[in-house]
Protein backbone atom coordinates (compact mmCIF):
# COMPACT_ATOMS: atom_id res chain seq x y z
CA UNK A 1 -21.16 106.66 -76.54
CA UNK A 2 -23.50 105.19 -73.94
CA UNK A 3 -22.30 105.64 -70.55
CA UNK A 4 -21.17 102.42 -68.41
CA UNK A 5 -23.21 103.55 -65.13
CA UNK A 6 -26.38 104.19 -67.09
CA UNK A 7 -25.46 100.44 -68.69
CA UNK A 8 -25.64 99.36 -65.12
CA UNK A 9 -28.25 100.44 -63.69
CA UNK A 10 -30.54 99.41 -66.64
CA UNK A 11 -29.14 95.99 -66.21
CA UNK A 12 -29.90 95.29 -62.58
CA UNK A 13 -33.42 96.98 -63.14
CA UNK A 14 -33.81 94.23 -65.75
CA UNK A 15 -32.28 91.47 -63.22
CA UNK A 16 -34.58 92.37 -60.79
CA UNK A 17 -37.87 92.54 -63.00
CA UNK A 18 -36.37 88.87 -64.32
CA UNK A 19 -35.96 87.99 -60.49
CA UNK A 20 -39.61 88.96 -59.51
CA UNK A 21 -41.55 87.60 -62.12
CA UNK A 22 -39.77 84.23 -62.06
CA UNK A 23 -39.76 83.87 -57.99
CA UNK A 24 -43.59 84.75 -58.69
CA UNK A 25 -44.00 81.83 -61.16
CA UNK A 26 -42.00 79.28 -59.00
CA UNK A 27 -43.90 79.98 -55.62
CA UNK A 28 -47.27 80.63 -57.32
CA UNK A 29 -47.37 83.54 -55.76
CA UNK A 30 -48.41 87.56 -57.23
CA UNK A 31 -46.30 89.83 -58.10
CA UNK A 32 -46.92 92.21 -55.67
CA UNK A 33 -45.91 89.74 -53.09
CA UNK A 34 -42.75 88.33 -55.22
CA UNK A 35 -41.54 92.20 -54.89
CA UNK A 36 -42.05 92.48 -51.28
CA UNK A 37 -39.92 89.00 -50.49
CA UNK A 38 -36.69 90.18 -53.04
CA UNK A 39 -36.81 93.59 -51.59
CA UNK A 40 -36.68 92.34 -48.45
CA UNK A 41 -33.98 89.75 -49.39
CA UNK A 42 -30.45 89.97 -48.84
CA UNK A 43 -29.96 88.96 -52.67
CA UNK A 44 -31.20 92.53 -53.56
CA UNK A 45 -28.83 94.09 -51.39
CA UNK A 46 -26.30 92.35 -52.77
CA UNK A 47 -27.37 92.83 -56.17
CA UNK A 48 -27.54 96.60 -55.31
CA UNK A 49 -24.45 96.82 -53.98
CA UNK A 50 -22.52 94.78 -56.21
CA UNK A 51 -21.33 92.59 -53.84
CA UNK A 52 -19.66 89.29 -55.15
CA UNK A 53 -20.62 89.89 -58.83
CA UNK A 54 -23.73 88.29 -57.98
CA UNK A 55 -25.57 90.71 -60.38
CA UNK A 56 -24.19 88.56 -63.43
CA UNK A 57 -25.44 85.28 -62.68
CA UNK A 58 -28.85 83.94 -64.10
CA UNK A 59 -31.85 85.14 -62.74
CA UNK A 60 -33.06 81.37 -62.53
CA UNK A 61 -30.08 80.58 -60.42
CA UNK A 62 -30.89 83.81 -57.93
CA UNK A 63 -34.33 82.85 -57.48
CA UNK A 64 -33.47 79.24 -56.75
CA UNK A 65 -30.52 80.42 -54.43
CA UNK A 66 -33.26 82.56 -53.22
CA UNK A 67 -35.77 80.51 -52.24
CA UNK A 68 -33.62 77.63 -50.54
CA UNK A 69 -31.35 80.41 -48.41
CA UNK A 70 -34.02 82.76 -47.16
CA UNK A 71 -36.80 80.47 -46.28
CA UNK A 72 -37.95 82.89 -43.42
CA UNK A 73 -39.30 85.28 -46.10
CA UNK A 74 -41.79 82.58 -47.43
CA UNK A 75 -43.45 81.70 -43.94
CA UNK A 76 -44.77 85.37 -43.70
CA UNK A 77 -46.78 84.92 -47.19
């Protein structure tokens, strides 16, 4: 039987490889670039952490929710 923690962590890698290459697409922007503005996002600490269950919504909503609540990491591109 597959263990729930390794479940988890695959799953949020996933999430954040979904979160990257979208945010990447929407702000026509690399991916090297997309990686730096998530990991320096509050929505990855949350992710990581957990924190509200926010690691089950859709990646399209995250990015969205993303881009219109941390603005600030945009204007340093």
């Amino acid at each position: 039987m597959v263990d729930k923690k390794i479940l988890d962590v695959h799953y949020k890698q996933n999430l954040e490889n979904e979160i990257i290459k979208c945010l990447a697409e929407v702000k026509s922007i690399d991916l090297r670039k997309a990686f730096d503005i998530y990991y320096s996002s509050k929505l990855a600490e949350q992710i990581e952490q957990g924190i509200y269950g926010i690691e089950n919504m859709d990646y399209k909503y995250l990015v969205q929710d993303l881009i219109e609540n941390e603005p600030d990491l945009f204007s340093k591109q």
